[in-house]
C-alpha atoms as a PDB file:
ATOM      1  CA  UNK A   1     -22.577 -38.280 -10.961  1.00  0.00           C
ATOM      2  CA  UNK A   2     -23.537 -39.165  -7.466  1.00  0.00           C
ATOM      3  CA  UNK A   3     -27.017 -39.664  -6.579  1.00  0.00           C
ATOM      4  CA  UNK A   4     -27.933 -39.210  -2.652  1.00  0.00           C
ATOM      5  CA  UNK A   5     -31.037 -39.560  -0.632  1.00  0.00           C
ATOM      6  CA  UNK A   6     -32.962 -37.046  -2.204  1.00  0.00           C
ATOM      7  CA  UNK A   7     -32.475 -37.907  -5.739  1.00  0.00           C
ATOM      8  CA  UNK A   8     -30.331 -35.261  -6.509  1.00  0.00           C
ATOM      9  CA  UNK A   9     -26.890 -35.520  -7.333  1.00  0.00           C
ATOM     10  CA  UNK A  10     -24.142 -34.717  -5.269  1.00  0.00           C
ATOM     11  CA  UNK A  11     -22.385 -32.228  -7.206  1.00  0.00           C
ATOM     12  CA  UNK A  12     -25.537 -30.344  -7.550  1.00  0.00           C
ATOM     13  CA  UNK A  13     -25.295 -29.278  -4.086  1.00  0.00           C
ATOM     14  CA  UNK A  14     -22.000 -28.527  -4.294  1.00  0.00           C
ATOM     15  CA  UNK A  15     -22.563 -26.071  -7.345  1.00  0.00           C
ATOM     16  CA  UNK A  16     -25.430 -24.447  -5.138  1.00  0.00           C
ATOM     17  CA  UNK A  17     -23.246 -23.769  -2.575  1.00  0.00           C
ATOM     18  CA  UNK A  18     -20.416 -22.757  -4.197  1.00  0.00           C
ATOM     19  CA  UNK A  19     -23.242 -20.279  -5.831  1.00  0.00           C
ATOM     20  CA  UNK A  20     -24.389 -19.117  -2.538  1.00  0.00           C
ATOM     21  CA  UNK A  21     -21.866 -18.440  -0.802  1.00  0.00           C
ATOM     22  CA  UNK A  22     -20.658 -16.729  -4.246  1.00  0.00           C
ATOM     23  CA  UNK A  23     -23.077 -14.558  -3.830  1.00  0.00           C
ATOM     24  CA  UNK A  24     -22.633 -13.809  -0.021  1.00  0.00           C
ATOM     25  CA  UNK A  25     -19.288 -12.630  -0.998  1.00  0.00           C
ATOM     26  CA  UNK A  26     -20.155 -10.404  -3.804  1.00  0.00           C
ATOM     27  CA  UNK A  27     -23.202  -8.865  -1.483  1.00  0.00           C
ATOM     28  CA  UNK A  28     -20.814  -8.096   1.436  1.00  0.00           C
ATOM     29  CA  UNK A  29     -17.974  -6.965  -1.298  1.00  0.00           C
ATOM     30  CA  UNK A  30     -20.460  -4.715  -2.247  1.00  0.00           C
ATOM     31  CA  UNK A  31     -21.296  -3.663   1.171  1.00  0.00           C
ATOM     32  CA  UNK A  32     -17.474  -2.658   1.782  1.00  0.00           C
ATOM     33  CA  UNK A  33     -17.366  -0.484  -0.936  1.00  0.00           C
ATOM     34  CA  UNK A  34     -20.582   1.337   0.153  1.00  0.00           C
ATOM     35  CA  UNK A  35     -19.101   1.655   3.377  1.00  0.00           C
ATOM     36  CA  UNK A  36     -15.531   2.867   1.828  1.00  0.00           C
ATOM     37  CA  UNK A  37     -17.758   5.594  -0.166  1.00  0.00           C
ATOM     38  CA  UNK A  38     -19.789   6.768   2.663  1.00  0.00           C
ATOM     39  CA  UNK A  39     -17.088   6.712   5.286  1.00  0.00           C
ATOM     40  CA  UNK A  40     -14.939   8.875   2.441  1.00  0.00           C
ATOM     41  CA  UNK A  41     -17.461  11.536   2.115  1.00  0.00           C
ATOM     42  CA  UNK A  42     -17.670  11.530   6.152  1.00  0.00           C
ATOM     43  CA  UNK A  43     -14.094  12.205   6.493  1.00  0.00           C
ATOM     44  CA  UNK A  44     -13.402  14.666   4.013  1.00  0.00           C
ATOM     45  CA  UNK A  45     -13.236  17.621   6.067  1.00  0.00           C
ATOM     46  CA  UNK A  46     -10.924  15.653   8.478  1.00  0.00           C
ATOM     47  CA  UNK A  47      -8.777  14.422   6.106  1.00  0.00           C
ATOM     48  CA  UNK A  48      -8.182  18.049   4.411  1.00  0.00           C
ATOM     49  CA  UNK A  49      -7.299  19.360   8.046  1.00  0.00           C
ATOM     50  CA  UNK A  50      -4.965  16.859   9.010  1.00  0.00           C
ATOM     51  CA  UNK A  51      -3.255  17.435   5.199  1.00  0.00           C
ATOM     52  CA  UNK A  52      -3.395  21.022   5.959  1.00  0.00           C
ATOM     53  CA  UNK A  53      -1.560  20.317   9.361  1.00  0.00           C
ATOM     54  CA  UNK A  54       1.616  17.949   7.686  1.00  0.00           C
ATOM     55  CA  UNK A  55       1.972  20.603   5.103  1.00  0.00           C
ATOM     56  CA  UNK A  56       2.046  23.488   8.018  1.00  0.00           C
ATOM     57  CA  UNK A  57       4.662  21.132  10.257  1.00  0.00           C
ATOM     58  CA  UNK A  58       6.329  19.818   6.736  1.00  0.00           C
ATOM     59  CA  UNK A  59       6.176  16.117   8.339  1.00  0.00           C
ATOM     60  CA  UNK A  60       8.169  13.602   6.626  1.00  0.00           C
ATOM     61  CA  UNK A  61       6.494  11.024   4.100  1.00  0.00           C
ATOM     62  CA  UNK A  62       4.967   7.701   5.520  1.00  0.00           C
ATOM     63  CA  UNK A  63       7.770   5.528   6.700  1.00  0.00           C
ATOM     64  CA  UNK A  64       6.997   2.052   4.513  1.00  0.00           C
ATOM     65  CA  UNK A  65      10.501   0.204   5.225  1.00  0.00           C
ATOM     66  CA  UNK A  66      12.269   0.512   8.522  1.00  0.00           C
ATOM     67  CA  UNK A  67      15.656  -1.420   7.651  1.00  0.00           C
ATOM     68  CA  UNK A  68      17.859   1.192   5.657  1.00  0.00           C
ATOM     69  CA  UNK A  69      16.940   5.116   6.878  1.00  0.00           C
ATOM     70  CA  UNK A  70      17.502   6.306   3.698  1.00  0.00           C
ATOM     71  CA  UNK A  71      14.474   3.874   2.304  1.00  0.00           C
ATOM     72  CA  UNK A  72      12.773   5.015   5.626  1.00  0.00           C
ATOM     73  CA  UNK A  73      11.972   8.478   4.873  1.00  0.00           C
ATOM     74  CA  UNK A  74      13.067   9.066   1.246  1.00  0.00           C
ATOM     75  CA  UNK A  75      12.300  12.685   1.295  1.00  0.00           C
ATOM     76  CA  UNK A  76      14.695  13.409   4.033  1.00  0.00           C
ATOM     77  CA  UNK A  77      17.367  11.211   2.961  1.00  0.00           C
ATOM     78  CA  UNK A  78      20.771  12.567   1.501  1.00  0.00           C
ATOM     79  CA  UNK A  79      22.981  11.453  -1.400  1.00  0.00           C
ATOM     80  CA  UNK A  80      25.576   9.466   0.803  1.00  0.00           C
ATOM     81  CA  UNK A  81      23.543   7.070   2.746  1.00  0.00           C
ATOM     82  CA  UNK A  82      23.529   4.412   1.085  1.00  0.00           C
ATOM     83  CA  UNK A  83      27.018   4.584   0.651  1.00  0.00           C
ATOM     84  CA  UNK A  84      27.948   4.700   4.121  1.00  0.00           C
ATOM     85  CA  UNK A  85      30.082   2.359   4.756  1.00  0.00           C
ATOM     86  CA  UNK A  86      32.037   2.931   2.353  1.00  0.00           C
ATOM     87  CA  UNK A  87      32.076   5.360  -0.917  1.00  0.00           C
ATOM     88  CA  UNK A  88      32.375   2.269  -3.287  1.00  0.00           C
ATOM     89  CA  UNK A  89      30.356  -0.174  -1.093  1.00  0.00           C
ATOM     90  CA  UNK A  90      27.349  -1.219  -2.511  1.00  0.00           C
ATOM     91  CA  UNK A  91      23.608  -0.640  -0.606  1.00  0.00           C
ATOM     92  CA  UNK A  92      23.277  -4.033   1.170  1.00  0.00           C
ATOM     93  CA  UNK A  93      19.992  -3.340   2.197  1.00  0.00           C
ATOM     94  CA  UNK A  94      16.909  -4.999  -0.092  1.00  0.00           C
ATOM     95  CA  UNK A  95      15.410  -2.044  -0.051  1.00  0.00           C
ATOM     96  CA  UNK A  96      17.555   0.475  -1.918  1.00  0.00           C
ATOM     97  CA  UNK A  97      16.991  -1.557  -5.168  1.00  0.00           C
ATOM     98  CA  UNK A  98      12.795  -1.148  -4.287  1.00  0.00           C
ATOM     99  CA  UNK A  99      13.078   2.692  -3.456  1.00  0.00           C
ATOM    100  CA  UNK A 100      15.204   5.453  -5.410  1.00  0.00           C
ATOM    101  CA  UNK A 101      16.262   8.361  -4.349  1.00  0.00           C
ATOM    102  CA  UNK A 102      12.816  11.769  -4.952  1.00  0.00           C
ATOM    103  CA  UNK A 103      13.427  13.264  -8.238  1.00  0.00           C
ATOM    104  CA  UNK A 104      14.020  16.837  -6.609  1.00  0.00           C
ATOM    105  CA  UNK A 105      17.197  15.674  -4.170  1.00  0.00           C
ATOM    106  CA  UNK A 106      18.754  14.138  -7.340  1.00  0.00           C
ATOM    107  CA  UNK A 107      17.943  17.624  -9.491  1.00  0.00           C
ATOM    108  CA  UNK A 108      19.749  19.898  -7.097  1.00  0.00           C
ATOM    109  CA  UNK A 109      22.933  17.489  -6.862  1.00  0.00           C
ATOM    110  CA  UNK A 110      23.345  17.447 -10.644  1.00  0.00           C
ATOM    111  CA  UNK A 111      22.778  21.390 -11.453  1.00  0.00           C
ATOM    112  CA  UNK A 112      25.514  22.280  -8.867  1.00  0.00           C
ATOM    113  CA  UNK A 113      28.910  23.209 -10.291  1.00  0.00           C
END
């Protein structure tokens, strides 16, 4: 080990630091989540309104891809879409393989005659 000016070695200081600013991290980590769970309890009410609103309007799901629309808004999507270029073509977008079809449009496709 190193030895500098002060008699103390050089990876010493290095530890401390690493330590310290450790430790700053963990302190403001721990101030985020404070903040998450006051800023939670502060919003309730707002939050339950604007749910209350979307299920009044029936607004469409959050729109987390933007290249294939049937990935785009997955509630609103119908069977053929990704097919439509072509009724054997297969999805070309990267998407489809990430996002499947909701569980309720496939339901009512298969119990019809």
């Amino acid at each position: 080990m190193a030895v500098n000016d002060s008699g103390r070695g050089a990876g010493l200081g290095y530890a401390w630091s690493y330590l310290a600013v450790t430790a700053l991290l963990m302190v403001v980590l721990g101030l985020l989540a404070l903040h998450a769970r006051v800023r939670q309890r502060a919003d309730r009410e707002s939050l339950a309104r604007s749910a209350g609103l979307v299920r009044r309007l029936g607004l469409t799901d959050l729109c987390l891809y933007t290249e294939a629309r049937h990935t785009r808004h997955p509630a609103m999507a119908d069977l053929h879409t990704p097919f439509q270029d072509g009724p054997l073509s297969l999805d070309h977008f990267p998407t489809g393989s990430l996002v499947s079809l909701p569980a309720t449009l496939t339901r009512n496709h298969e119990t019809r005659p």
